[in-house]
Protein backbone atom coordinates (compact mmCIF):
# COMPACT_ATOMS: atom_id res chain seq x y z
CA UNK A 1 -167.82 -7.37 -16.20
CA UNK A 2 -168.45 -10.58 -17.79
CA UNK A 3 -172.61 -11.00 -19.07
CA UNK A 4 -174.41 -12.12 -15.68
CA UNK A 5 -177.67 -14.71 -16.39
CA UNK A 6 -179.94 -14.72 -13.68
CA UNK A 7 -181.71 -17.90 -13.33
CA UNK A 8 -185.16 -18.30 -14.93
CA UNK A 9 -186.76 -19.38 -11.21
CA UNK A 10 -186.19 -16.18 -10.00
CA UNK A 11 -187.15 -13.96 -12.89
CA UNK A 12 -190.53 -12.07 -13.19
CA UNK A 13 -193.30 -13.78 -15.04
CA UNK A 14 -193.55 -10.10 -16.72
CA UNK A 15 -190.44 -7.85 -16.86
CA UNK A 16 -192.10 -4.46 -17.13
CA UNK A 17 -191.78 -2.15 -14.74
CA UNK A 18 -191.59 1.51 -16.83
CA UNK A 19 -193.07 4.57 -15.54
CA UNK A 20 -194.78 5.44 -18.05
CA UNK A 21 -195.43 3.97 -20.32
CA UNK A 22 -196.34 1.46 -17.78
CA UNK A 23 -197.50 -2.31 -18.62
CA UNK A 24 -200.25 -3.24 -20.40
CA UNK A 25 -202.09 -6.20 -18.71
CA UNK A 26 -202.54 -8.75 -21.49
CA UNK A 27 -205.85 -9.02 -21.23
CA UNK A 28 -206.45 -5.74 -22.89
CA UNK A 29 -204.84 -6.84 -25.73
CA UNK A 30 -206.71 -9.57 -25.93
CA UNK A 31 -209.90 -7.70 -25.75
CA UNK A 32 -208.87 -5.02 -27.94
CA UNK A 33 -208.38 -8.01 -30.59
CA UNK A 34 -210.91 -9.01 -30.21
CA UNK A 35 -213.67 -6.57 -29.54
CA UNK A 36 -211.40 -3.00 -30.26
CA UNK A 37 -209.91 -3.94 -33.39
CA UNK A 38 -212.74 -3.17 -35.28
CA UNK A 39 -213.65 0.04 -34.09
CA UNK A 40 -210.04 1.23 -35.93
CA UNK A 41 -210.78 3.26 -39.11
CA UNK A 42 -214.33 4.15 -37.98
CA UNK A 43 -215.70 7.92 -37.47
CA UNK A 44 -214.93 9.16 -33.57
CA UNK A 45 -218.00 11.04 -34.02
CA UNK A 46 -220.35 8.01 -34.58
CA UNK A 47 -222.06 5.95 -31.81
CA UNK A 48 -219.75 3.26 -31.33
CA UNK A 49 -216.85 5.27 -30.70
CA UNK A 50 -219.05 8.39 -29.10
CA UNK A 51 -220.06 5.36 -26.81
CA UNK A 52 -216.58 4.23 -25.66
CA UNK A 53 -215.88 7.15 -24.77
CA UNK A 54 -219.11 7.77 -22.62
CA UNK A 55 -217.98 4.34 -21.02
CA UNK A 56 -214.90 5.96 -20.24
CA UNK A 57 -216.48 8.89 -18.37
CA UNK A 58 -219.18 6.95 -16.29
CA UNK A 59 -216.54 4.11 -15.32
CA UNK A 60 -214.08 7.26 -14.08
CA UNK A 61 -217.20 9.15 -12.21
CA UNK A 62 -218.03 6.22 -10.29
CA UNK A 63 -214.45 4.94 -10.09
CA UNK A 64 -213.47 8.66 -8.36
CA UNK A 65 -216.77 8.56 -6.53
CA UNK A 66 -217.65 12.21 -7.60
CA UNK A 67 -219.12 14.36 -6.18
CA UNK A 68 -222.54 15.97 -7.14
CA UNK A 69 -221.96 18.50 -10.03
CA UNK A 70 -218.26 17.02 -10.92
CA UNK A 71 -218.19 16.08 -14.91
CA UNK A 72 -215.08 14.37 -16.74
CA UNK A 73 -213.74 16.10 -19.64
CA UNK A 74 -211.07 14.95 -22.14
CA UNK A 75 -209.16 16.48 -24.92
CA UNK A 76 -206.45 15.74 -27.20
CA UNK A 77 -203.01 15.73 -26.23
CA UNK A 78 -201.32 14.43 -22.93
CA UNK A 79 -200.38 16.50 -19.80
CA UNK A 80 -198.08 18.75 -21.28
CA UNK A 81 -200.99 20.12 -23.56
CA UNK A 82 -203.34 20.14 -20.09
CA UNK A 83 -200.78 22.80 -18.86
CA UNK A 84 -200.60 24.96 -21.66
CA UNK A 85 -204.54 24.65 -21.66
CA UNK A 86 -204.70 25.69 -18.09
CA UNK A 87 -202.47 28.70 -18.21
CA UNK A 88 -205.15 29.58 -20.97
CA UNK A 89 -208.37 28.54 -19.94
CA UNK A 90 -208.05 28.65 -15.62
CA UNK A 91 -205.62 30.82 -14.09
CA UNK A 92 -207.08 33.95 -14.08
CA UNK A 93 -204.50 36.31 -13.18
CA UNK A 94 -202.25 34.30 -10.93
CA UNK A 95 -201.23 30.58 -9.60
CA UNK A 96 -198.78 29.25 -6.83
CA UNK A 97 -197.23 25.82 -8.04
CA UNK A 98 -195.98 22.93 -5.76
CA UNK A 99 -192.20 22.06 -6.89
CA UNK A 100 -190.42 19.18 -5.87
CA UNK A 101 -189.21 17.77 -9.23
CA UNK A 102 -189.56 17.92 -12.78
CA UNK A 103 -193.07 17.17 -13.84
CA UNK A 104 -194.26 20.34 -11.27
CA UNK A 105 -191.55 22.36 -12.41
CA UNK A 106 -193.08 21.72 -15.96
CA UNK A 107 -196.53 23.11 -14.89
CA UNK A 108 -194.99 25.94 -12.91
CA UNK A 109 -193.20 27.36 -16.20
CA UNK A 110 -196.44 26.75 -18.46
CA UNK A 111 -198.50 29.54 -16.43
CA UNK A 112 -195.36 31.86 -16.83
CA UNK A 113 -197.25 34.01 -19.48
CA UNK A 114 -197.65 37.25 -20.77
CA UNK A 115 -201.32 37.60 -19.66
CA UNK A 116 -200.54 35.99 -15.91
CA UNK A 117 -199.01 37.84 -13.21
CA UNK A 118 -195.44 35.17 -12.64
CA UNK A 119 -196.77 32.25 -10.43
CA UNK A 120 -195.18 32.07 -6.66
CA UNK A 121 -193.31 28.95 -6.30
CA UNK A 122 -193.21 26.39 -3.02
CA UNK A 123 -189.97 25.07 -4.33
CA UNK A 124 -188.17 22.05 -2.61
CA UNK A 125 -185.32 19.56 -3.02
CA UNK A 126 -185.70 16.46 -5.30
CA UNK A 127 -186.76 14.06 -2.93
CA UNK A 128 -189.02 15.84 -0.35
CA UNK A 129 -191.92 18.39 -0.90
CA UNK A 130 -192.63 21.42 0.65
CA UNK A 131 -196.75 22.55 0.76
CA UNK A 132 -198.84 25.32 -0.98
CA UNK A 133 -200.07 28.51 1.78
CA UNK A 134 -202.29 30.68 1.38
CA UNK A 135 -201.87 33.95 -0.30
CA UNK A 136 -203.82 36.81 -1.22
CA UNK A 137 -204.54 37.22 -5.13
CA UNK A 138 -203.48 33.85 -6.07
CA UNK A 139 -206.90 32.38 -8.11
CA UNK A 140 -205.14 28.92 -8.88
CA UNK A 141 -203.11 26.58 -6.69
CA UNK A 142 -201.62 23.39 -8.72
CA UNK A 143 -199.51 20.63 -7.55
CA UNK A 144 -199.03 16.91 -8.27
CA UNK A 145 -200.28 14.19 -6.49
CA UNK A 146 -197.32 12.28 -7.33
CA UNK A 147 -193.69 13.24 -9.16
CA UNK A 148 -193.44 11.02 -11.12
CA UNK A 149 -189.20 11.85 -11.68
CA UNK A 150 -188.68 11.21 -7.56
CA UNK A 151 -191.14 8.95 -6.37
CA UNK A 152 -192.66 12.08 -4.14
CA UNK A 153 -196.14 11.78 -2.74
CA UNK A 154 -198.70 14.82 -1.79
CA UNK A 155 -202.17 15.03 -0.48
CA UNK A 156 -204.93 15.52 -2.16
CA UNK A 157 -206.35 18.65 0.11
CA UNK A 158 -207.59 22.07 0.02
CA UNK A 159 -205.57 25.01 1.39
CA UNK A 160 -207.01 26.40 4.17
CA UNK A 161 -207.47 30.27 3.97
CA UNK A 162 -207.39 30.87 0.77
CA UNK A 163 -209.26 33.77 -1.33
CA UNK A 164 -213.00 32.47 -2.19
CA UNK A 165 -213.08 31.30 -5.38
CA UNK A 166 -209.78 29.76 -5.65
CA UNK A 167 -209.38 26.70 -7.86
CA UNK A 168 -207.17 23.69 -6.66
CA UNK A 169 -205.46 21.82 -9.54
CA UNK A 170 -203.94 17.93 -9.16
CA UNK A 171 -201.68 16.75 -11.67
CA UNK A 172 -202.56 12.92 -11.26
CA UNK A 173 -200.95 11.56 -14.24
CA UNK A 174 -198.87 8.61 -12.39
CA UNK A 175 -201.10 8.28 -9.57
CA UNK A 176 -204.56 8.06 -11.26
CA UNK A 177 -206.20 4.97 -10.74
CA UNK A 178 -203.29 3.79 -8.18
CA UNK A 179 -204.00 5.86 -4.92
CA UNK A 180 -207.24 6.90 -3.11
CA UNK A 181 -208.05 10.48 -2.63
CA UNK A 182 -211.27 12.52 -1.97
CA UNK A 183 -212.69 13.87 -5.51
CA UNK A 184 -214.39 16.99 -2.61
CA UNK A 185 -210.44 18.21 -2.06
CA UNK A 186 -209.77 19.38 -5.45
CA UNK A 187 -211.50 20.85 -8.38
CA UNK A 188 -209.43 19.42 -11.76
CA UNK A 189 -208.08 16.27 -11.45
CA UNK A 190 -206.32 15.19 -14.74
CA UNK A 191 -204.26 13.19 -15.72
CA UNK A 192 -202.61 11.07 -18.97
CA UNK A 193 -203.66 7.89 -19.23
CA UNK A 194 -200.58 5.74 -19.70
CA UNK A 195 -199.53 4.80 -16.43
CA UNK A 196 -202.35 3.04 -13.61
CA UNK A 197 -204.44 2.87 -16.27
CA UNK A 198 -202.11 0.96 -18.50
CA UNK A 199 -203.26 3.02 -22.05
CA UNK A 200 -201.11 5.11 -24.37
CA UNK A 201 -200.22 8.49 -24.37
CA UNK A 202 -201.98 11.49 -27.24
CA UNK A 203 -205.26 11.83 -24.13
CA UNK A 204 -205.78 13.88 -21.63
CA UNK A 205 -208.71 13.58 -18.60
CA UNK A 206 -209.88 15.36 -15.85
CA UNK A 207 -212.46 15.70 -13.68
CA UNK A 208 -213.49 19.08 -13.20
CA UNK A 209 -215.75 20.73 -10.41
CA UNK A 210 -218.68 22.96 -10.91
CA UNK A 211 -216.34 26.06 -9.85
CA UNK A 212 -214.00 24.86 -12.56
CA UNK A 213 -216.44 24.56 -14.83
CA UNK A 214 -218.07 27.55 -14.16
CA UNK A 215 -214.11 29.46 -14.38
CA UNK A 216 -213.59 27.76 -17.96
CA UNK A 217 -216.99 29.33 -19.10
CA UNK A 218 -216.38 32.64 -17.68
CA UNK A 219 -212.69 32.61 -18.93
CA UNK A 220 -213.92 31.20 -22.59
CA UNK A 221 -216.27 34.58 -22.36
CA UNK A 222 -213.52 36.48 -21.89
CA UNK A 223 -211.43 38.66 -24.57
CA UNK A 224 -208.17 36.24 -23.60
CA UNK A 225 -207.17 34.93 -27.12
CA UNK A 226 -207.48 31.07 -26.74
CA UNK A 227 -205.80 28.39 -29.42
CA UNK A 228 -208.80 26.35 -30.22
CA UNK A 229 -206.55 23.06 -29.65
CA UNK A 230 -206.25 24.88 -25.90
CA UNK A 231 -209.44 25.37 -25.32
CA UNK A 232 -210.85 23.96 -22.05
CA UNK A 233 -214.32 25.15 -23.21
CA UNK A 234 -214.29 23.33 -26.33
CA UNK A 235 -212.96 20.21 -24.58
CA UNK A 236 -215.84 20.75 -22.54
CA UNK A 237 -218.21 20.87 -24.63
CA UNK A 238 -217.24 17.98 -27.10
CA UNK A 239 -216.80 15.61 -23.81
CA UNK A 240 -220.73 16.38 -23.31
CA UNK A 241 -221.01 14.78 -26.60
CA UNK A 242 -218.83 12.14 -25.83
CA UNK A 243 -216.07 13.10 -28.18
CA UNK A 244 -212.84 14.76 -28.74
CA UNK A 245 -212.13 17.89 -31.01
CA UNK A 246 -209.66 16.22 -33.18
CA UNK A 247 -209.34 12.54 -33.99
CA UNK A 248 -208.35 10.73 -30.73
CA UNK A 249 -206.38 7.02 -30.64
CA UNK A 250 -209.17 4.32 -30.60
CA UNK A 251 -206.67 1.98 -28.93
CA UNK A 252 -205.99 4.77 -26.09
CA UNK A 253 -209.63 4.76 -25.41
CA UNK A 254 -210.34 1.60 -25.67
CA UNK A 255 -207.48 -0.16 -23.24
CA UNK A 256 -208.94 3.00 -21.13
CA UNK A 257 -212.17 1.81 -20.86
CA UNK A 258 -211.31 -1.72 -20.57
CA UNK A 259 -208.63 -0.67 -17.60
CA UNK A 260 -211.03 0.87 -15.90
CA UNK A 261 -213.37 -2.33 -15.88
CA UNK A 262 -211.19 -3.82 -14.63
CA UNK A 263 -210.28 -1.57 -11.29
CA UNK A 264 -214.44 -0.83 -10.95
CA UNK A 265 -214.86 -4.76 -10.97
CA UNK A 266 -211.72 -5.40 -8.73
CA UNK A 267 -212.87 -3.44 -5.87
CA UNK A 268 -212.32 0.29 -7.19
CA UNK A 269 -209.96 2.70 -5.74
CA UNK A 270 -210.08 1.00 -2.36
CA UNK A 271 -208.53 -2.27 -3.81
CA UNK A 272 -206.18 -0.11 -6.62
CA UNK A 273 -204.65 1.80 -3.44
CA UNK A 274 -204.41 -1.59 -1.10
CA UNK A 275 -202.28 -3.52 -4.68
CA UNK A 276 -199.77 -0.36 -5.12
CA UNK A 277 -199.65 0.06 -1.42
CA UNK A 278 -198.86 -3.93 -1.39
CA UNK A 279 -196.13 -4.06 -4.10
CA UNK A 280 -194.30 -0.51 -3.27
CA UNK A 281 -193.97 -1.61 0.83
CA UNK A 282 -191.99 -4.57 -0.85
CA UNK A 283 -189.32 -2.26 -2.24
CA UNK A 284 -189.18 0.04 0.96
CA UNK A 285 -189.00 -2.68 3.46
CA UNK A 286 -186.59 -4.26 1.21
CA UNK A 287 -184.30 -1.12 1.00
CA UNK A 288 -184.29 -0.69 5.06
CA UNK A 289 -182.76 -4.09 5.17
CA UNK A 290 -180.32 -3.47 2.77
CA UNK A 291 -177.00 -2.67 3.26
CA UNK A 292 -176.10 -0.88 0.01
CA UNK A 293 -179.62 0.48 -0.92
CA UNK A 294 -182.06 2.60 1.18
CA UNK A 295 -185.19 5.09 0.00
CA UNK A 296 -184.24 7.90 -1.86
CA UNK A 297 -187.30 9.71 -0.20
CA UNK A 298 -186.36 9.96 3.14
CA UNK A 299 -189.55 10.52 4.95
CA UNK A 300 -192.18 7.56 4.65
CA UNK A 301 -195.23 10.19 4.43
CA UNK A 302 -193.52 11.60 1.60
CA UNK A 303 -193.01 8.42 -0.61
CA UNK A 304 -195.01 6.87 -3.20
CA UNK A 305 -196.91 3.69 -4.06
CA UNK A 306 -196.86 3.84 -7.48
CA UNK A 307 -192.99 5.11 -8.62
CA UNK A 308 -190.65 3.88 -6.02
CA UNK A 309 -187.00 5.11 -5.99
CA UNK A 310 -183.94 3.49 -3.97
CA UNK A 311 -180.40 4.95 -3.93
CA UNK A 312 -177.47 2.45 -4.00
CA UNK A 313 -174.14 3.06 -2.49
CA UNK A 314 -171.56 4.73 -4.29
CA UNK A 315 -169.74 1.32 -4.05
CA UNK A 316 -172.50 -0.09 -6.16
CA UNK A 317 -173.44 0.95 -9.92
CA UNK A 318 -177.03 1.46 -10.61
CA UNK A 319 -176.58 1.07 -13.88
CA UNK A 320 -174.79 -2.08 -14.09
CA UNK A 321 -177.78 -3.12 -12.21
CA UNK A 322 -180.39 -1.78 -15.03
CA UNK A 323 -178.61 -2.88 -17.89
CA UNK A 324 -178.00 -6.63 -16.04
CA UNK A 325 -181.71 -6.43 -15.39
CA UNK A 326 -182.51 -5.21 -18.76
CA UNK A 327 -180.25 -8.35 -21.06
CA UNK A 328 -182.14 -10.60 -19.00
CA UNK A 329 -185.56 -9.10 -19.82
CA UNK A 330 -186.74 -6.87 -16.56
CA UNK A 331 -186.72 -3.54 -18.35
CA UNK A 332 -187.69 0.63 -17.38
CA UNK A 333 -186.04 0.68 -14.14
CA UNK A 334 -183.65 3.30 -14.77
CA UNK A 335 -183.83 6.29 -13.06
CA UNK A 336 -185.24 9.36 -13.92
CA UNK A 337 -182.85 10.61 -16.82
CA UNK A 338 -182.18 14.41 -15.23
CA UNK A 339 -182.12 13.43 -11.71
CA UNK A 340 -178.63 12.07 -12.17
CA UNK A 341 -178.74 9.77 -9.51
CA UNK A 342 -177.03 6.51 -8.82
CA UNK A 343 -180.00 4.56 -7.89
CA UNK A 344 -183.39 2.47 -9.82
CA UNK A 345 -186.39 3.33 -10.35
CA UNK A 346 -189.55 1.31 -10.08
CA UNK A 347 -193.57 1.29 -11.04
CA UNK A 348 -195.78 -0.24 -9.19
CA UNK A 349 -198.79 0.72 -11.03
CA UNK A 350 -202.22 -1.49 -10.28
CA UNK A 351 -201.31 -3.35 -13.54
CA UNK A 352 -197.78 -5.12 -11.84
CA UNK A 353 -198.15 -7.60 -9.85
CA UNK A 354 -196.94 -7.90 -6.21
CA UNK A 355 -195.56 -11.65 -7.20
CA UNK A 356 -193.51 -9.71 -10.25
CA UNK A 357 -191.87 -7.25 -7.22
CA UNK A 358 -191.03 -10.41 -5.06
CA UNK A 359 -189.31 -11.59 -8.46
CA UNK A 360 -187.69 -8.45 -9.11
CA UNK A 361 -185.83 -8.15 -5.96
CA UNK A 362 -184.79 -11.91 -5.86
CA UNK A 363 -183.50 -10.78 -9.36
CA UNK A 364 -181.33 -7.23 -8.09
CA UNK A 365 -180.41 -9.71 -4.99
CA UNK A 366 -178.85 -12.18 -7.55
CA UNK A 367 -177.39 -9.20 -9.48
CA UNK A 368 -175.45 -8.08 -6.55
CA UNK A 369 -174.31 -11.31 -5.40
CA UNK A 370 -172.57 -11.13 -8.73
CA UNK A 371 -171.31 -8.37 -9.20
């Protein structure tokens, strides 16, 4: 098939639409030139570092609207080091794990230890979700808010019935900062911090309840041997100090900070969900007019705002599509590599505009007029 140029008018005025990692607003490159620049090759335990970071925590407390008693910690590492830390520093002898796609399936097989009874799994197809249930002895319950491989959405909320002291766990990474949710329905909320909140990767965040903070304590106590780069206590303890235990990014932190300015002074959450919301109902409704595309998730409840992912007919090639999209400059919308199917797959983080979406389908509309 001969190289197809899609006219300028119809192209987005920014071509990113990755899931991670997701766009960086310009802006914060403009104000990390500007003001974050010079913060590079300075001590991360000296005040104008140690006060980024504190910047960071106070614009995510108020941004999450936590509760009384909630602190946010942060260590080194991204999401897959969270998991590992969990297993270590959380479960306590044994967790039940959401499945519905890669990212849970992750967290499931990082609390498959020696020193943990193996976690129960509420496994379901790519594409839907299943819910965690009650059961007796299970201390942890951990699913994501949203898989980010299928474009699968789940409530934040407690279990009902389970045994007292019970910790709920939300892997948040790709809806952070992108989708409301009630801090009082979960006790660790963490997440990475390269996709609503437009950063890079190397960071991890959560906020943490006093139960959880009180089960990382009791844990760190405990004769379990604990890698020090693991340890949820000493992430703790250096976030009180507004630090990390190793050397963290100063760009992370600062395009952080400055991303979260910018939701807080937007309208917070509220206005985050209402802008993903906005741009992701563009792709759905546009899918259910479609004749060769429709939503990969089949029931609305379950699908995302933020990572929105449409199967094509087998008469049409996905990836013809992607690579079309990605010579003329729309790039990331390739689906998830392992899912193996024939279909895109779209962010619509806070940081893309709902103009950009309008854009992107008059672009995929052009695409299939020519092919």
């Amino acid at each position: 098939m001969a190289n197809i140029k899609i006219p300028a008018n119809l192209l987005p005025q920014d071509g990113r639409f990755g899931c991670g990692p997701s766009k960086v607003r310009s802006a914060q490159l403009e104000n990390f030139l500007t003001k974050g620049a010079a913060l590079l090759g300075t001590s991360h335990r000296q005040l104008p570092v140690k006060n980024l970071v504190g910047d960071i925590r106070s614009g995510l407390m108020g941004l999450f609207r936590a509760p009384a008693g909630y602190e946010i910690i942060l260590g080194n590492g991204g999401s897959t080091a969270f998991w590992d830390a969990a297993a270590f520093g959380l479960a306590e002898n044994k967790a039940q794990a959401l499945v519905h796609g890669e990212f849970g399936s992750k967290f499931a097989s990082a609390l498959t230890t020696p020193w943990l009874q193996a976690p129960s799994i509420q496994k379901a197809e790519p594409g839907s979700r299943s819910a965690l249930t009650a059961e007796a002895g299970v201390d942890l319950y951990v699913y994501p808010q949203n898989e980010t491989s299928t474009g699968v959405v789940a409530p934040v909320r407690r279990t009902a019935g389970v045994d007292s002291g019970a910790l709920h766990l939300t892997d948040a990474t790709s809806a952070a900062g992108g989708i409301d949710f009630d801090a009082h329905e979960t006790d660790v909320y963490y997440f990475a911090p390269q996709k609503n909140f437009a950063s890079d990767g190397g960071l991890w965040l959560a906020l943490v309840s006093p139960a959880a903070i009180e089960r990382i304590e009791k844990i760190a106590e405990s004769d379990r041997y604990i890698p020090e780069f693991l340890s949820l206590k000493a992430a703790l303890d250096n976030s009180r100090l507004n630090q990390t235990l190793n050397t963290p990014s100063i760009a992370t932190l600062f395009m952080l900070e400055d991303q979260v300015g910018w939701i807080n002074q937007s309208g917070g959450l509220k206005w985050a969900d209402a802008r993903t919301k906005e741009s992701s109902d563009l792709l759905y409704d546009w899918a259910q007019a479609s004749s060769v595309a429709n939503a990969f998730v089949e029931n609305p409840e379950h699908r995302s705002q933020v990572v929105v992912t449409i199967d094509f007919a087998e008469s049409i090639d996905a990836s013809v599509i992607s690579k079309t999209l990605r010579d003329n400059g729309v790039v990331d919308v390739e689906p998830y590599r392992k899912l193996g199917k024939n279909q895109l797959r779209v962010a619509t983080f806070v940081s893309v505009e709902p103009s950009d979406i309008q854009a992107l389908l008059a672009s995929i509309d052009y695409v299939l007029g020519e092919m």
